[in-house]
Protein backbone atom coordinates (compact mmCIF):
# COMPACT_ATOMS: atom_id res chain seq x y z
CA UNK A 1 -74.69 -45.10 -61.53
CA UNK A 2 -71.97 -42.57 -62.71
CA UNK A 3 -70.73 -42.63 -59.64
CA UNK A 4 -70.14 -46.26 -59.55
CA UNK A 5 -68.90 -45.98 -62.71
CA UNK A 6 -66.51 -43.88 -62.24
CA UNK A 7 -65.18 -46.04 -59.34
CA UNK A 8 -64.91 -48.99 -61.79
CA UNK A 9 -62.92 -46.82 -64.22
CA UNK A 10 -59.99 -45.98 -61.54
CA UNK A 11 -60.24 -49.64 -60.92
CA UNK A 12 -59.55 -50.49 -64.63
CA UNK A 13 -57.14 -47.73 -64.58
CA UNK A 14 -55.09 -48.80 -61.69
CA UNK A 15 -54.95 -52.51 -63.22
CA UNK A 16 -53.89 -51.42 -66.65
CA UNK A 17 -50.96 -49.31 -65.34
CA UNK A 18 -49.62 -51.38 -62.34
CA UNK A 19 -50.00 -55.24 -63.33
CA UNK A 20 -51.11 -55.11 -67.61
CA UNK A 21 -47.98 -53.22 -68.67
CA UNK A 22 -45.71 -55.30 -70.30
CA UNK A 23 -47.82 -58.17 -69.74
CA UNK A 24 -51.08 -58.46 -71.42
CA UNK A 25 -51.12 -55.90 -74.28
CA UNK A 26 -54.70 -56.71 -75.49
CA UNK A 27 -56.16 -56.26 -71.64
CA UNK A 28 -53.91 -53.01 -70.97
CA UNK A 29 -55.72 -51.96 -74.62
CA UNK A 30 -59.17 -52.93 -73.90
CA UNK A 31 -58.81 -51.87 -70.08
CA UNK A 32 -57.35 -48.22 -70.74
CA UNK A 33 -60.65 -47.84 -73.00
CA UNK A 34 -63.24 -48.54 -70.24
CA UNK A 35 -61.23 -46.42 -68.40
CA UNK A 36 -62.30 -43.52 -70.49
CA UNK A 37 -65.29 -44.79 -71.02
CA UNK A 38 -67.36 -46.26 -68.37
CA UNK A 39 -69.69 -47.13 -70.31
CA UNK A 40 -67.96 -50.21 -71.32
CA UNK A 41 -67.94 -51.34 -67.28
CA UNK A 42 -72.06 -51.33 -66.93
CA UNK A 43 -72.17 -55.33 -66.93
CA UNK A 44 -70.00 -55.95 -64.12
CA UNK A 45 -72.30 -54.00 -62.16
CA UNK A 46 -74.00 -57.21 -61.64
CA UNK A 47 -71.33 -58.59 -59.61
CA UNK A 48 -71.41 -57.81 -56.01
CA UNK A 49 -69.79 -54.78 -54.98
CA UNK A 50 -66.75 -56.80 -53.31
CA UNK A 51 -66.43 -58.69 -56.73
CA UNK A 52 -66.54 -56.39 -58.95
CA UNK A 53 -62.79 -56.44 -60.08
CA UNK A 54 -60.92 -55.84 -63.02
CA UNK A 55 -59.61 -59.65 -62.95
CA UNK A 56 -63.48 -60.53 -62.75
CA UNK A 57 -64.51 -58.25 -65.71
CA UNK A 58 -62.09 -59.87 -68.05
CA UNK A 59 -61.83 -63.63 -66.92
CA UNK A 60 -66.14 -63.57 -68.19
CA UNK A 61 -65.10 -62.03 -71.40
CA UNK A 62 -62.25 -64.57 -71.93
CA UNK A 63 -64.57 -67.09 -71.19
CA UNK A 64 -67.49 -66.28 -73.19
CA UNK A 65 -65.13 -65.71 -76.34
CA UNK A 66 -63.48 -69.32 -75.81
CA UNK A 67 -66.59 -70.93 -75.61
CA UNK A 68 -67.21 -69.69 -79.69
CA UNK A 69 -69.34 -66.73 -78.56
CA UNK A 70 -68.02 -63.05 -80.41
CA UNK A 71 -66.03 -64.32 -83.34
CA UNK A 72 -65.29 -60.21 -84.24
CA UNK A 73 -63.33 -60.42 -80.85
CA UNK A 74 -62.04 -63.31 -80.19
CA UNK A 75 -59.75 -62.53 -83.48
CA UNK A 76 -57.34 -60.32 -81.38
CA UNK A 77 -56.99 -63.18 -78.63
CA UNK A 78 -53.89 -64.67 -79.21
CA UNK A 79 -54.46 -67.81 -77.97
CA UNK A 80 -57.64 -68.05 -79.97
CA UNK A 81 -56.77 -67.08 -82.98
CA UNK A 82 -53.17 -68.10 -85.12
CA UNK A 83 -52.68 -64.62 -85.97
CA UNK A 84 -54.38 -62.03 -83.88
CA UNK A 85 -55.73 -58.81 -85.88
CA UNK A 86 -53.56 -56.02 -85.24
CA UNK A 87 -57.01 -53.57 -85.48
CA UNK A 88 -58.60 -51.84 -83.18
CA UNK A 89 -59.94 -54.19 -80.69
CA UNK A 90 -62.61 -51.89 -78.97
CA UNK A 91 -65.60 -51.25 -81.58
CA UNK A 92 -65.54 -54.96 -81.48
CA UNK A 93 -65.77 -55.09 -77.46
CA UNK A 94 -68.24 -53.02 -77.68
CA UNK A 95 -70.50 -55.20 -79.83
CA UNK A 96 -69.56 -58.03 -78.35
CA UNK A 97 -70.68 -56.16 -74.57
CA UNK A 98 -74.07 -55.44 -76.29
CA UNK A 99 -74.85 -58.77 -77.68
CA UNK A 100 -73.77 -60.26 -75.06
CA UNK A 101 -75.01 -57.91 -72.05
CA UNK A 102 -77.23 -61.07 -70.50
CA UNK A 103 -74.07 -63.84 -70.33
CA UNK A 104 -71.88 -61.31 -68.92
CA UNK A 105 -74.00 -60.37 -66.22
CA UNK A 106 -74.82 -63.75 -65.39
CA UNK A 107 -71.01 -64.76 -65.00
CA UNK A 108 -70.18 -61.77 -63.08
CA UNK A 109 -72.98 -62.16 -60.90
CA UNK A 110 -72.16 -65.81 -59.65
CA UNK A 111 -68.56 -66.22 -60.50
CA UNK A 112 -65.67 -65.13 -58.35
CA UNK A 113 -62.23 -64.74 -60.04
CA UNK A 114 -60.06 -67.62 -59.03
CA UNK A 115 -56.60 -68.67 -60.50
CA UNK A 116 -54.51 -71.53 -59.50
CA UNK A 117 -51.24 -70.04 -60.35
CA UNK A 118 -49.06 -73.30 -60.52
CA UNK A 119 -45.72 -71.01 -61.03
CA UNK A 120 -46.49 -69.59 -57.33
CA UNK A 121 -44.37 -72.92 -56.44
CA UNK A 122 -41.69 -71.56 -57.53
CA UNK A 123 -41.70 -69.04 -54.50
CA UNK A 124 -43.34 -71.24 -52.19
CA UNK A 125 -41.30 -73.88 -52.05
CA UNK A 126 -38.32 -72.20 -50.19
CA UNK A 127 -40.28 -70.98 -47.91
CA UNK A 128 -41.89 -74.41 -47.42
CA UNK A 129 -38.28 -75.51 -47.11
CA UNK A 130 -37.75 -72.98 -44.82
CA UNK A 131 -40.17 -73.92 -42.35
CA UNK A 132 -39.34 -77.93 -42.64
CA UNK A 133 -35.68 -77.18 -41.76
CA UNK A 134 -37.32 -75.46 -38.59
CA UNK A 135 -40.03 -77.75 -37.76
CA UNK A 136 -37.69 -81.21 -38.81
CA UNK A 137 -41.36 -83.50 -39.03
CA UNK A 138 -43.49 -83.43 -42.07
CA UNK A 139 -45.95 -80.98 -42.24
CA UNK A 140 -49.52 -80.90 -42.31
CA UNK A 141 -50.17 -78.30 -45.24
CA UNK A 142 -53.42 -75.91 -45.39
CA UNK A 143 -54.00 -73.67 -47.90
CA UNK A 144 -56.14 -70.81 -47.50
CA UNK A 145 -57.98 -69.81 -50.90
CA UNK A 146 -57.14 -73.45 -52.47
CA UNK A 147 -59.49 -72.93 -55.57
CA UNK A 148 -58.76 -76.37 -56.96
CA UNK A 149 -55.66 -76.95 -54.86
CA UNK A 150 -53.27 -77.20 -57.61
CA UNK A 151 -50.50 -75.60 -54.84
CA UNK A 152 -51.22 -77.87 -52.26
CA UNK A 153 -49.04 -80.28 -54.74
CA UNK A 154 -45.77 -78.73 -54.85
CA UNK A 155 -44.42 -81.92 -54.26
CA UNK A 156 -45.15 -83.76 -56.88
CA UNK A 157 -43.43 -80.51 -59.37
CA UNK A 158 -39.95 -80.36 -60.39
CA UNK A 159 -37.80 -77.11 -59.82
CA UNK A 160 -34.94 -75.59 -61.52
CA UNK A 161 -33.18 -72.76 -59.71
CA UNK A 162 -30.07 -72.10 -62.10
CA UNK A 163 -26.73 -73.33 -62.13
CA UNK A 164 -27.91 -77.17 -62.14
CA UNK A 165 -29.23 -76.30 -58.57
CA UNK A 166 -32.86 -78.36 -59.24
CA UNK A 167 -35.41 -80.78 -56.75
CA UNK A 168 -38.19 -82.59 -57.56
CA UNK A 169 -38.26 -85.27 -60.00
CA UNK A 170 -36.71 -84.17 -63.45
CA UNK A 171 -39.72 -86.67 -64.93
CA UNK A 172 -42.00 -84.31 -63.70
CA UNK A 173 -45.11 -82.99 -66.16
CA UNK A 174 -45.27 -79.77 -64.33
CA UNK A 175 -41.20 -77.91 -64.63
CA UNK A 176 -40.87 -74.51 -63.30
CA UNK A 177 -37.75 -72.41 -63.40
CA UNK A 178 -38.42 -68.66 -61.95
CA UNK A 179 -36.27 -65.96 -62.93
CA UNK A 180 -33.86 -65.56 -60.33
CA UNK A 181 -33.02 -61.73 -59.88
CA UNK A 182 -31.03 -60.05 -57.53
CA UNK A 183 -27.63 -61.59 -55.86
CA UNK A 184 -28.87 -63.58 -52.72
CA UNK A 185 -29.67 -67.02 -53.50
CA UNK A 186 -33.07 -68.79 -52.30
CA UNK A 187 -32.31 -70.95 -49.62
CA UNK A 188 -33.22 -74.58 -52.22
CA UNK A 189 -33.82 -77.75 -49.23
CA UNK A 190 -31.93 -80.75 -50.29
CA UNK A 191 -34.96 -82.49 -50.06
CA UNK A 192 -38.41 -81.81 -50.71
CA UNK A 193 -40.94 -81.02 -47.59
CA UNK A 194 -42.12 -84.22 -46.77
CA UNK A 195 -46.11 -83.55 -46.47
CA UNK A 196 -48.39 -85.38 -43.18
CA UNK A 197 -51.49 -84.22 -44.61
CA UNK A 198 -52.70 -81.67 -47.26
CA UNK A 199 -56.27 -80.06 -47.00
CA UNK A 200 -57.47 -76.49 -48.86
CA UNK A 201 -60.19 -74.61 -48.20
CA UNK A 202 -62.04 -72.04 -50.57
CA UNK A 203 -65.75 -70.13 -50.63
CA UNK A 204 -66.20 -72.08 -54.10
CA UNK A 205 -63.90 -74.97 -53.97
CA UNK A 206 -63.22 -76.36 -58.04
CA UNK A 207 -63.25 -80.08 -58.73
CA UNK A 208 -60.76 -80.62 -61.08
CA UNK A 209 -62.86 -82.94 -62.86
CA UNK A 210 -65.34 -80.69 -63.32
CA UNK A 211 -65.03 -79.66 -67.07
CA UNK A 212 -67.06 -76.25 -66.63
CA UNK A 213 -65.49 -75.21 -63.35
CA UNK A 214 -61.57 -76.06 -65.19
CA UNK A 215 -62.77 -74.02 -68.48
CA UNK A 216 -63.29 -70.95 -66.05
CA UNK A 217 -59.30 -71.10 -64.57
CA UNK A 218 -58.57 -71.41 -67.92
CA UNK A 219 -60.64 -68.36 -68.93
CA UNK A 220 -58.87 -66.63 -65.82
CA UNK A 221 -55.33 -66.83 -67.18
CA UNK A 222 -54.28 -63.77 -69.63
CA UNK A 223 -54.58 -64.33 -73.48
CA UNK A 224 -50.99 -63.67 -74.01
CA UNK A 225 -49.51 -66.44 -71.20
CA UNK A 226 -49.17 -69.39 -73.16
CA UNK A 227 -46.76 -70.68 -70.33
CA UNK A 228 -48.98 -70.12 -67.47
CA UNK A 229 -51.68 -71.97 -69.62
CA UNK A 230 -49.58 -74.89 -69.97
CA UNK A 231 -48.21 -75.30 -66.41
CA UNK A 232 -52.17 -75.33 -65.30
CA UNK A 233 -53.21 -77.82 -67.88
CA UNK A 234 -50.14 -79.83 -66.83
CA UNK A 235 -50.82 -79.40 -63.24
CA UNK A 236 -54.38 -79.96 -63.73
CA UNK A 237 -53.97 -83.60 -65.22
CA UNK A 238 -51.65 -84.49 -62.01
CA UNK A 239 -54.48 -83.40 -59.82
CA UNK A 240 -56.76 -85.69 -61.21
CA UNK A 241 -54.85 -88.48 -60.78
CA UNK A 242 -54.76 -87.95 -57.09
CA UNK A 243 -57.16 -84.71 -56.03
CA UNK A 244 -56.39 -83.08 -53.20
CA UNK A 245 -59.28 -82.38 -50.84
CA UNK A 246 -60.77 -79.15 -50.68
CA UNK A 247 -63.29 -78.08 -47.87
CA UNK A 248 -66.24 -75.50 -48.43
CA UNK A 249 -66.37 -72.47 -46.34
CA UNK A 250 -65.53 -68.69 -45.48
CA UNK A 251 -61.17 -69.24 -44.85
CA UNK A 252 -62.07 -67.25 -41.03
CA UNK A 253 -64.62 -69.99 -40.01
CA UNK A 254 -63.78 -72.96 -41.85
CA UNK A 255 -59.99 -72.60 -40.78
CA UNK A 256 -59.24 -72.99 -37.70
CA UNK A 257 -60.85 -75.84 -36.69
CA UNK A 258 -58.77 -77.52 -39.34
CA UNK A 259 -55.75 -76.16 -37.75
CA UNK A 260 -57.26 -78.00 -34.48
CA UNK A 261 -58.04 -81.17 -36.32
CA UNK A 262 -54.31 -81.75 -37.21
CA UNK A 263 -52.82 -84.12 -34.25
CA UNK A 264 -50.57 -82.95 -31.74
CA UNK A 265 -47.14 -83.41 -32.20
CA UNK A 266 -47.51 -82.49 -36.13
CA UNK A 267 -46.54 -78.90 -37.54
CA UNK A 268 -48.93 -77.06 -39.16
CA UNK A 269 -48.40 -75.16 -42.11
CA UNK A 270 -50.50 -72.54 -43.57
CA UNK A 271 -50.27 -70.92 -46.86
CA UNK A 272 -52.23 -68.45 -48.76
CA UNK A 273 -51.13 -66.45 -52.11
CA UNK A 274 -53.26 -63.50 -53.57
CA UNK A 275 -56.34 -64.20 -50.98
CA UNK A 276 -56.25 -61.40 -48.54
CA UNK A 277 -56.83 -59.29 -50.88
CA UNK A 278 -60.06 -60.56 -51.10
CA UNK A 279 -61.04 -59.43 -47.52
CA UNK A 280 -61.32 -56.14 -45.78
CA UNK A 281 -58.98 -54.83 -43.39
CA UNK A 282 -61.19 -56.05 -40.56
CA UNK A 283 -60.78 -59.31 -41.80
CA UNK A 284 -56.97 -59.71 -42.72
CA UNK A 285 -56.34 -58.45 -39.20
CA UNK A 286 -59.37 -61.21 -37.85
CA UNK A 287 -56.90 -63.93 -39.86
CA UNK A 288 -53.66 -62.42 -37.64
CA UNK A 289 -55.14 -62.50 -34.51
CA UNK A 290 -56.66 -66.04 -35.46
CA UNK A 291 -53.07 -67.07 -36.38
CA UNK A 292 -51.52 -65.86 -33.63
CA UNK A 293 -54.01 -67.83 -31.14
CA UNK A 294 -53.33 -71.21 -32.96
CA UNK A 295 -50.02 -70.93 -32.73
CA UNK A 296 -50.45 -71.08 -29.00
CA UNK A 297 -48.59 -74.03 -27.79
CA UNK A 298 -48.34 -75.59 -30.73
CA UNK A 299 -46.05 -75.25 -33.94
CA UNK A 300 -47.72 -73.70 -36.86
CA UNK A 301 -46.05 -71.52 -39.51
CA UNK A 302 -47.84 -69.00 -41.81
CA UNK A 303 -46.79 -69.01 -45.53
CA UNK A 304 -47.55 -65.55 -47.77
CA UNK A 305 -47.55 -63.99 -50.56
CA UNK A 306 -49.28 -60.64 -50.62
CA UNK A 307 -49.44 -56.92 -51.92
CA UNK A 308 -46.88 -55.72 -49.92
CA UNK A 309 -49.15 -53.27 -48.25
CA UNK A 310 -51.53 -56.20 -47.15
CA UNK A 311 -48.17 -57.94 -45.20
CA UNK A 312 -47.02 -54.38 -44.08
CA UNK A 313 -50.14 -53.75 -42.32
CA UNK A 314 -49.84 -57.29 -41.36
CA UNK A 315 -46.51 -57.69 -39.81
CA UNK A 316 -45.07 -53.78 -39.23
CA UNK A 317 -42.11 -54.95 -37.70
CA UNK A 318 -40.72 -56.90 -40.89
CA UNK A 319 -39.70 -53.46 -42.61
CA UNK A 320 -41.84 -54.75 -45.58
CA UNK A 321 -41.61 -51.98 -48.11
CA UNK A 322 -41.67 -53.51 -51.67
CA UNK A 323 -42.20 -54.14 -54.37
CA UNK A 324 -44.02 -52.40 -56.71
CA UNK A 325 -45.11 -54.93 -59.08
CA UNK A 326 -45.19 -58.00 -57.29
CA UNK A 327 -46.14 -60.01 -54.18
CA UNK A 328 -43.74 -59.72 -50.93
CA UNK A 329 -43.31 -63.01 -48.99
CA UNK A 330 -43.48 -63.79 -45.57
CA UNK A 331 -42.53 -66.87 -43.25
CA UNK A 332 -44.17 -66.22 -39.72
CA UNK A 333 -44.31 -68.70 -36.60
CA UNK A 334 -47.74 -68.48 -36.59
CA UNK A 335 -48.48 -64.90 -35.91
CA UNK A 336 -44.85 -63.72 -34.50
CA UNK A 337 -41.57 -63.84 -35.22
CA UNK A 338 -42.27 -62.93 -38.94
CA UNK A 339 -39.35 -62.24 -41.13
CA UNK A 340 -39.77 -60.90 -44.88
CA UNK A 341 -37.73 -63.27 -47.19
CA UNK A 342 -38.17 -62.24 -50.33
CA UNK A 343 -40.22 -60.67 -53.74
CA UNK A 344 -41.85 -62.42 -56.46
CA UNK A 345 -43.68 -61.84 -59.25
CA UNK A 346 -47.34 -61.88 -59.32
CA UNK A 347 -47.57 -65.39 -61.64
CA UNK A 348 -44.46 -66.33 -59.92
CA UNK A 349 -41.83 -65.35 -63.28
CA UNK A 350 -39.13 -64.14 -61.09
CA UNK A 351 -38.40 -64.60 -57.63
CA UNK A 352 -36.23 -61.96 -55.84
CA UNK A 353 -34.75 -63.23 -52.16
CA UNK A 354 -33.97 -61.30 -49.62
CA UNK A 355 -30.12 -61.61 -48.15
């Protein structure tokens, strides 16, 4: 058990220094203690080895602590409590890890971590813009990793990309504006993507009118990001008006016969943000190769945003190299011809194109 301990605490480690810094300070506290003391880590041994994440390990705590459950904690979440104690937070995790040892383990061992980051539009939709200007028909969209498929309805958002440059309807409920850094400017269509069909597909697809399964995004989302909270709750109440549909299965089975299913004549898109990092090398180069073949003949265009060693490995001849703290994005005709347009951030903040 030490040893898998100890594997857990570089986890933790790694998390707290490369994506809590600066942006969750309770996590990066409460994250820097497991790592030096694994200890702390022992419940999310129950998750399954490929599971057992640092995302996972606090997304059950959140949860458990918004549902009324370790009042001694849940006073340094701040959006629990009005004014978060300023103590030290980890004798109380520790409690609350002992009291609550059974729920924990429970969660991690039949939960997955899943987000529907809404502000990933932000970055998606000039790439989606992008591949409309190429393919000049609408475009049967697929998202692979959907979760509830919040993404799949960028079109129904509204956009504001500085200097009055802005699409979408203004009326919107769900705004975004992303930080625009660097000097090249995204490449905004003149008109939104018009959209054929729009399908997702995830291992444990969320129905966003399932109460329970929306309280668990919502536990998913950092205590601190009271904007990322709202854009989801915003986002979720347009779903529900008009839910997208979301297919059960494992993305490399369940995908490509969806691909097939979409009549001839109509692009394909495909889009996926923070899910190969959920599979194995094996498997990210399985989706490639499974890209590559169904582009054969017919148009279809592949979407991402990924660790940029996940597209590196992925598409060595785009030069990806960065960045650091962030996702690197791709457009691809299906497997070829892949060009690296641009950075974001990993709740989609900022967006950084590439000239």
């Amino acid at each position: 058990m030490t040893e898998e301990l100890d594997r857990l605490a570089a986890i933790m480690r790694r998390f707290a220094d490369n994506e809590l810094q600066g942006s969750s300070p309770l996590y990066e506290r409460l994250a820097r203690a497991a790592a030096a003391d694994p200890t702390l880590l022992e419940p999310l041994l129950a998750a399954p080895k490929s599971q057992q994440r640092a995302t996972l390990y606090f997304a059950a705590i959140h949860s458990l602590v918004l549902r009324g459950q370790g009042e001694d904690l849940a006073a340094f979440f701040p959006d629990i409590a009005e004014s978060p104690s300023r103590d030290d937070p980890v004798p109380p995790l520790r409690t609350f890890l002992k009291e609550r040892r059974d729920d924990l383990e429970a969660l991690y061992a039949t939960h997955n971590t899943q987000t529907n980051e809404v502000g990933r539009c932000g970055f998606l939709l000039p790439m989606f813009g992008l591949v409309a200007a190429r393919a000049r028909r609408p475009l049967a969209m697929i998202e692979a990793g959907a979760s509830a498929g919040l993404n799949l309805l960028f079109d129904r958002y509204g956009y504001e990309y500085g200097a009055g440059r802005f699409i979408g309807d203004p009326r919107a409920p769900v705004l975004m504006a992303p930080e625009l850094l660097g000097d090249a400017v995204p490449p905004i269509p003149d008109e939104m993507p018009a959209v054929a069909s729009r399908i997702g597909i995830d291992l444990q697809p969320v129905d966003v009118g399932d109460v329970d399964a929306i309280a668990w995004l919502r536990a998913c989302i950092w205590p601190e990001h009271g904007a990322r909270l709202e854009l989801f709750e915003r986002a979720v109440e347009v779903a529900r008006g008009d839910p997208p549909e979301i297919v059960r299965g494992e993305i490399l089975e369940t995908l490509p016969p969806h691909i097939s299913a979409v009549p001839e004549g109509t692009p394909v898109c495909v889009f996926n943000t923070a899910t190969l990092a959920y599979m194995n090398g094996d498997e990210r180069a399985r989706f490639g190769a499974l890209m590559a073949e169904a582009g054969r003949g017919r148009d279809v265009y592949w979407v991402a945003g990924e660790g940029p060693h996940i597209l590196a490995g992925l598409f060595p001849e785009a030069g990806i190299t960065g960045p650091d703290n962030g996702y690197a994005l791709v457009v691809a005709n299906a497997g070829r011809e892949a060009a690296w347009v641009g950075e974001a951030a990993y709740h989609g903040r900022w967006l950084r194109w590439r000239p």
